[in-house]
PDB file of N, CA and C in Angstrom:
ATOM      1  N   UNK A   1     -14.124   2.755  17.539  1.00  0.00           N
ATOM      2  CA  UNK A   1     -13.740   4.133  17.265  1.00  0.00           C
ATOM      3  C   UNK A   1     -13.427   4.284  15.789  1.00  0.00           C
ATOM      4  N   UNK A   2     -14.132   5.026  15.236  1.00  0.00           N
ATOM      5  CA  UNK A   2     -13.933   5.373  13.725  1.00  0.00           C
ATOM      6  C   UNK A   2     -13.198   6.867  13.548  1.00  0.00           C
ATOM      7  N   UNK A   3     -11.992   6.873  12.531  1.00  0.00           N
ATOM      8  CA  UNK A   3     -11.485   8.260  12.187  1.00  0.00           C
ATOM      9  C   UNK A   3     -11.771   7.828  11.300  1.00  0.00           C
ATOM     10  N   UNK A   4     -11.666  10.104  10.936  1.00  0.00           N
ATOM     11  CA  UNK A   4     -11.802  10.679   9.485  1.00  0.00           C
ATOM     12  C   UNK A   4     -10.447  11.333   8.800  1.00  0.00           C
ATOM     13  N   UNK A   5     -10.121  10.628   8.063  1.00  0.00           N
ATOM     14  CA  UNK A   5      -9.186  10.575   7.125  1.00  0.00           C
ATOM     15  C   UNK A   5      -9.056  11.178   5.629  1.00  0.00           C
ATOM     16  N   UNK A   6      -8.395  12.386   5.514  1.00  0.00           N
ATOM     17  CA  UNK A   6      -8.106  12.653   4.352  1.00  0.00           C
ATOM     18  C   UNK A   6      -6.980  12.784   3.160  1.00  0.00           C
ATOM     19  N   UNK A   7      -6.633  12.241   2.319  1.00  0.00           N
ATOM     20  CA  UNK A   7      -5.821  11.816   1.036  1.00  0.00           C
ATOM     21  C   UNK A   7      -6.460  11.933   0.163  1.00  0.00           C
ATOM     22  N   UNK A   8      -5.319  13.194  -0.991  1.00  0.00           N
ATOM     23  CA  UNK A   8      -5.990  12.739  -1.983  1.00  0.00           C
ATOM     24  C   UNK A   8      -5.282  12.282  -3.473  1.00  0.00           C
ATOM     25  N   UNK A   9      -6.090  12.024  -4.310  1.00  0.00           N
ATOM     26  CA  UNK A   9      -5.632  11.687  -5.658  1.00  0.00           C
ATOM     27  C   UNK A   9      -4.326  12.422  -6.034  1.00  0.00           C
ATOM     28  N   UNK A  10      -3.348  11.304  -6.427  1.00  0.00           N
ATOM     29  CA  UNK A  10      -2.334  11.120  -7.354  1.00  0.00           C
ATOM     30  C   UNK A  10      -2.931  12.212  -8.602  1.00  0.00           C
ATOM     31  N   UNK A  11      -3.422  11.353  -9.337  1.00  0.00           N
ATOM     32  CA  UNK A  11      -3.596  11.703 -10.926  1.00  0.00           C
ATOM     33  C   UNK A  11      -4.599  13.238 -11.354  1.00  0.00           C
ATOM     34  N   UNK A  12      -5.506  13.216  -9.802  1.00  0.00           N
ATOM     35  CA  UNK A  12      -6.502  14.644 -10.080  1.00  0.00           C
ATOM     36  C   UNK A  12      -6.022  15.383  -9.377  1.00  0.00           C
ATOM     37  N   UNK A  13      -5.614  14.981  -8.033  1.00  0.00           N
ATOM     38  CA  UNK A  13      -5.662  16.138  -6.701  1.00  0.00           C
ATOM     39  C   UNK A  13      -7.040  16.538  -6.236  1.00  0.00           C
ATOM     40  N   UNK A  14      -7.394  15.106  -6.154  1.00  0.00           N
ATOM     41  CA  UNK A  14      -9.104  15.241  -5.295  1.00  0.00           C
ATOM     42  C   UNK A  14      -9.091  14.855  -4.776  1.00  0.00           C
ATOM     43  N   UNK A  15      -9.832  15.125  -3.059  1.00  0.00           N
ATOM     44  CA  UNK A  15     -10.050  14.426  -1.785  1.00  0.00           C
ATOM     45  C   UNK A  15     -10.723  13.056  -2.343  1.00  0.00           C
ATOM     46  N   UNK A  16     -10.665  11.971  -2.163  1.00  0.00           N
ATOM     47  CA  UNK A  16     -11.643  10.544  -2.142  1.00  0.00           C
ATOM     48  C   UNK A  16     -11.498   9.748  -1.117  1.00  0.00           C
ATOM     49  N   UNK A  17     -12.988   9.464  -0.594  1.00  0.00           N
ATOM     50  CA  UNK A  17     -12.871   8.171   0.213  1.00  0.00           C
ATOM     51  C   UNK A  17     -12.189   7.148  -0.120  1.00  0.00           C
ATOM     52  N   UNK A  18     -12.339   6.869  -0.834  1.00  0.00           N
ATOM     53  CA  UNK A  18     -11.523   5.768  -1.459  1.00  0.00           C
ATOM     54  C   UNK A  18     -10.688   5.227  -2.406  1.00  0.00           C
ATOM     55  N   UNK A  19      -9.375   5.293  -2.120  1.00  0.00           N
ATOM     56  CA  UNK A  19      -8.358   5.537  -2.941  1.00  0.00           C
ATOM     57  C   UNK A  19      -7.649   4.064  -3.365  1.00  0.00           C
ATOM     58  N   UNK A  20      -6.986   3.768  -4.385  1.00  0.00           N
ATOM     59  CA  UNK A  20      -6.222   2.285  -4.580  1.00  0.00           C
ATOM     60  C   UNK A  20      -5.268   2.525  -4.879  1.00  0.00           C
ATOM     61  N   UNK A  21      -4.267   1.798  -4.514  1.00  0.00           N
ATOM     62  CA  UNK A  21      -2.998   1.875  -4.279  1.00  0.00           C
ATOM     63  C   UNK A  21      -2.254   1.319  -5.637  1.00  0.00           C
ATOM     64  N   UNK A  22      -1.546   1.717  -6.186  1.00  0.00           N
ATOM     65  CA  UNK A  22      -0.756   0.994  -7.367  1.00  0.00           C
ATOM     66  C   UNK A  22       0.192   1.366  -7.469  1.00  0.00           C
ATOM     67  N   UNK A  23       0.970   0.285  -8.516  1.00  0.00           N
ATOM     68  CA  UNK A  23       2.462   1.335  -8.911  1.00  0.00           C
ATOM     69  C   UNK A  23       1.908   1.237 -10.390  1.00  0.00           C
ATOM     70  N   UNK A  24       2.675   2.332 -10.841  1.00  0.00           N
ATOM     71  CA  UNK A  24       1.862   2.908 -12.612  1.00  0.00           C
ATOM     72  C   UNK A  24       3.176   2.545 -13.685  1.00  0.00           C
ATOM     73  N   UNK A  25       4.269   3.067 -12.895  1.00  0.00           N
ATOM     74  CA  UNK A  25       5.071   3.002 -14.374  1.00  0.00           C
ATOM     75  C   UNK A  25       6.723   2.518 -13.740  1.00  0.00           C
ATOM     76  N   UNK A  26       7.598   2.902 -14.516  1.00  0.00           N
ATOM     77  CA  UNK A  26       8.853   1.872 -14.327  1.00  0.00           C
ATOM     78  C   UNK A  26       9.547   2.398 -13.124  1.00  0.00           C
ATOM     79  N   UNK A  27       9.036   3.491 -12.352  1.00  0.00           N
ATOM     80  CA  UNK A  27      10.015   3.712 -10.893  1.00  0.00           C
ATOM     81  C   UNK A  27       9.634   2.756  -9.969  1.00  0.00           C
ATOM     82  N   UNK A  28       8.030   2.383 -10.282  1.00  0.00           N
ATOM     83  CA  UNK A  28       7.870   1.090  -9.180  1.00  0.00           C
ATOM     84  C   UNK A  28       7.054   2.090  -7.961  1.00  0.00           C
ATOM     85  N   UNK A  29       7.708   2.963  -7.757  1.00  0.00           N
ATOM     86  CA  UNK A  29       6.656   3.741  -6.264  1.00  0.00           C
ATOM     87  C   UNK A  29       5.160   3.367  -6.225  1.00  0.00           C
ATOM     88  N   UNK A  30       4.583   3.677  -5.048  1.00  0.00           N
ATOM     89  CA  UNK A  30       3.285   3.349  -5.040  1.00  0.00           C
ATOM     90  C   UNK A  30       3.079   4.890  -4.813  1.00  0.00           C
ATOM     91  N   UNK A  31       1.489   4.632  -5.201  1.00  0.00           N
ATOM     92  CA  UNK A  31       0.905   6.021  -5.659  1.00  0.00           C
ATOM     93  C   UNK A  31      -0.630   5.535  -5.213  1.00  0.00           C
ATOM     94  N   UNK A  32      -1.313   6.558  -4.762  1.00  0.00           N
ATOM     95  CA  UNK A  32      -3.039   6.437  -4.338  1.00  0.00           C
ATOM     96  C   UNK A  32      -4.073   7.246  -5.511  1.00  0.00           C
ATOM     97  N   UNK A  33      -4.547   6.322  -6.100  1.00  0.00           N
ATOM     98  CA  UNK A  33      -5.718   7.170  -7.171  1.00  0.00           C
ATOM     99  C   UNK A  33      -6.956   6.515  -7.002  1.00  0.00           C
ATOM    100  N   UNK A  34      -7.813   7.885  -7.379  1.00  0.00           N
ATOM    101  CA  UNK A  34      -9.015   7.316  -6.990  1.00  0.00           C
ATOM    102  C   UNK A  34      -9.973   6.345  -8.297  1.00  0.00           C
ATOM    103  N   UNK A  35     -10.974   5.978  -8.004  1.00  0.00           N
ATOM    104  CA  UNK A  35     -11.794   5.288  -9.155  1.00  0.00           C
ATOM    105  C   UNK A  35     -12.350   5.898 -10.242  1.00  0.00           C
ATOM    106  N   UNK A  36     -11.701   6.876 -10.292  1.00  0.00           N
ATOM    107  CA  UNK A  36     -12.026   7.732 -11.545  1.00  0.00           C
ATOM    108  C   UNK A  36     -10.647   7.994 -12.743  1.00  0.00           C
ATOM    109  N   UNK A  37     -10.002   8.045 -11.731  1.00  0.00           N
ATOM    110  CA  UNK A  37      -8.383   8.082 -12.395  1.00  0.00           C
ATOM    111  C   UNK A  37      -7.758   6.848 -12.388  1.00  0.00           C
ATOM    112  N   UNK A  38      -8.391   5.902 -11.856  1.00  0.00           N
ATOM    113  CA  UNK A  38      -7.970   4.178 -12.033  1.00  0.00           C
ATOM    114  C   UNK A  38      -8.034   3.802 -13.206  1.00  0.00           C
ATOM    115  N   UNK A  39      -9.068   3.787 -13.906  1.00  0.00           N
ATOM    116  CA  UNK A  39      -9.107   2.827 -15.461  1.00  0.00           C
ATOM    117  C   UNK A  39      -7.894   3.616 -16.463  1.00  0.00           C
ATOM    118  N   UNK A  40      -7.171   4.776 -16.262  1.00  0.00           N
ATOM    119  CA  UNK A  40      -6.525   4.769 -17.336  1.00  0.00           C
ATOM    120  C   UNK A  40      -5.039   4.547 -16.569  1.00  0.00           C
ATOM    121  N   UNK A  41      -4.985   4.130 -15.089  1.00  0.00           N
ATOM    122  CA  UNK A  41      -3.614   3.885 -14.785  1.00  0.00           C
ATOM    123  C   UNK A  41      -3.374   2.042 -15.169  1.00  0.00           C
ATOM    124  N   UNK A  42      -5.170   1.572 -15.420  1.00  0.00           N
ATOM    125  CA  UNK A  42      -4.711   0.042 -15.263  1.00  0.00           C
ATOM    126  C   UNK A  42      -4.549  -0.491 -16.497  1.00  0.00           C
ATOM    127  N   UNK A  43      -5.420   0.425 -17.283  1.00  0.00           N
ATOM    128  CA  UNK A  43      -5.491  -0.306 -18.754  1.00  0.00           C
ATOM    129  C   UNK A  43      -4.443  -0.044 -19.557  1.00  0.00           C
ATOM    130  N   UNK A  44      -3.903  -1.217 -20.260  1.00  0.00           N
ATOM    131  CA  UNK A  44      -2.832  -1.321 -21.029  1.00  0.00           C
ATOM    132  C   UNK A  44      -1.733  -0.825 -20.420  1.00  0.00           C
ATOM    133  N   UNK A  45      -1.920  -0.937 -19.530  1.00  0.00           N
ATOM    134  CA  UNK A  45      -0.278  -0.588 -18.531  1.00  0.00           C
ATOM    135  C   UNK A  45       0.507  -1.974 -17.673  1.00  0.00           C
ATOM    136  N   UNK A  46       1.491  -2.026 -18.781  1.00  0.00           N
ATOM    137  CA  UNK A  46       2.469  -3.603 -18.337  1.00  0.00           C
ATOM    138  C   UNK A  46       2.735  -3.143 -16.897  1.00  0.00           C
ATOM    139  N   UNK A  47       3.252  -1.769 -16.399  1.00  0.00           N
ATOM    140  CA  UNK A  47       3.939  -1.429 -15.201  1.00  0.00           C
ATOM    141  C   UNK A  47       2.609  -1.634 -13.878  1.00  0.00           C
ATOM    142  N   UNK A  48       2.031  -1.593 -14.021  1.00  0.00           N
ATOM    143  CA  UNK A  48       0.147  -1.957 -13.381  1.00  0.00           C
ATOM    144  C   UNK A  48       0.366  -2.709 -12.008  1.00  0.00           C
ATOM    145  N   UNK A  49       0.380  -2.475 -10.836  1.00  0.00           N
ATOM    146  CA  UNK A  49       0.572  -3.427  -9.808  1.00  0.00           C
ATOM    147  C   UNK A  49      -0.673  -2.794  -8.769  1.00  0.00           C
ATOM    148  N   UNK A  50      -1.765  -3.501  -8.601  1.00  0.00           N
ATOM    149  CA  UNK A  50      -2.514  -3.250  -7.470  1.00  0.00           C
ATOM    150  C   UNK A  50      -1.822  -3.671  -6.389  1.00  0.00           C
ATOM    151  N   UNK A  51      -2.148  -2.469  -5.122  1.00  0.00           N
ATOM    152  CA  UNK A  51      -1.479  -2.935  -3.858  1.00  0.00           C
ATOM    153  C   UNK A  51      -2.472  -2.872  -2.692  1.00  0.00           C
ATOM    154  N   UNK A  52      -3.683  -2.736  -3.013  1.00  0.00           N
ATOM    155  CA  UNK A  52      -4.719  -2.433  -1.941  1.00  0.00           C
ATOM    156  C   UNK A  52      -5.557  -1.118  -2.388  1.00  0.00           C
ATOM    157  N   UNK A  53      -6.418  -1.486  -1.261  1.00  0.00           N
ATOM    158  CA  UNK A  53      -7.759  -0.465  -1.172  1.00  0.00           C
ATOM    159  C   UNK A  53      -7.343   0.730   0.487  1.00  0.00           C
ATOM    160  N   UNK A  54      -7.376   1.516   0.282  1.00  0.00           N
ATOM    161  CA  UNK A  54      -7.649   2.952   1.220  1.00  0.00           C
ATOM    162  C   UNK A  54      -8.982   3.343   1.204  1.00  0.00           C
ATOM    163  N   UNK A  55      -9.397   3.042   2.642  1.00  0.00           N
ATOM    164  CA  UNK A  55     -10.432   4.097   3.027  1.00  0.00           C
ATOM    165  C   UNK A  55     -10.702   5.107   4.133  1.00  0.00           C
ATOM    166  N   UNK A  56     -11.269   6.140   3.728  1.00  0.00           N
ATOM    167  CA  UNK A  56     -11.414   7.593   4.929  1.00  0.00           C
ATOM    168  C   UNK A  56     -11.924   7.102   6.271  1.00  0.00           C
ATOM    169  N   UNK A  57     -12.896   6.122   6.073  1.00  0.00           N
ATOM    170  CA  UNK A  57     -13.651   5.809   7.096  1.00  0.00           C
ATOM    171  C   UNK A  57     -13.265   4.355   7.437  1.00  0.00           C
ATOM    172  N   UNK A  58     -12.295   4.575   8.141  1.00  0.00           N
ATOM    173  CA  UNK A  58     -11.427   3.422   9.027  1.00  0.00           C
ATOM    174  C   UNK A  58     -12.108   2.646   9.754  1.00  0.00           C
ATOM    175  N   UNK A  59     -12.737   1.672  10.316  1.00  0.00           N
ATOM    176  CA  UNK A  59     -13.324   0.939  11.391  1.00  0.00           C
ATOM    177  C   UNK A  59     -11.918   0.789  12.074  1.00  0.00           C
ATOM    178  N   UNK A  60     -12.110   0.543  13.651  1.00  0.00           N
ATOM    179  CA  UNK A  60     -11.119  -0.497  14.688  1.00  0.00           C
ATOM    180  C   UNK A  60     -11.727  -1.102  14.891  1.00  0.00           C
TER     181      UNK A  60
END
């Protein structure tokens, strides 16, 4: 059984299949952005913690 799942971007406010999980800066929270808004949360950012991959299209 597959669901359809929607979340979206932290940094745009766009629906994406596929979202990654990080924390960005010194509160530590985790936050979901997509691969478009990723390279400027990872680069040169000491606070930078990948926590996983999110996707819409879930397998069980």
């Amino acid at each position: 059984m597959r669901s359809n799942r929607v979340k979206l971007c932290h940094g745009c406010a766009q629906p994406a299949s596929t979202l990654y999980r990080v924390r960005q800066d010194a509160s530590a929270k985790w936050v979901f952005v997509c691969k478009h808004c990723w390279p400027t949360v990872y680069q040169n950012n000491p606070y930078y913690v990948y926590g996983g991959t999110w996707k819409a299209d879930k397998q069980r």
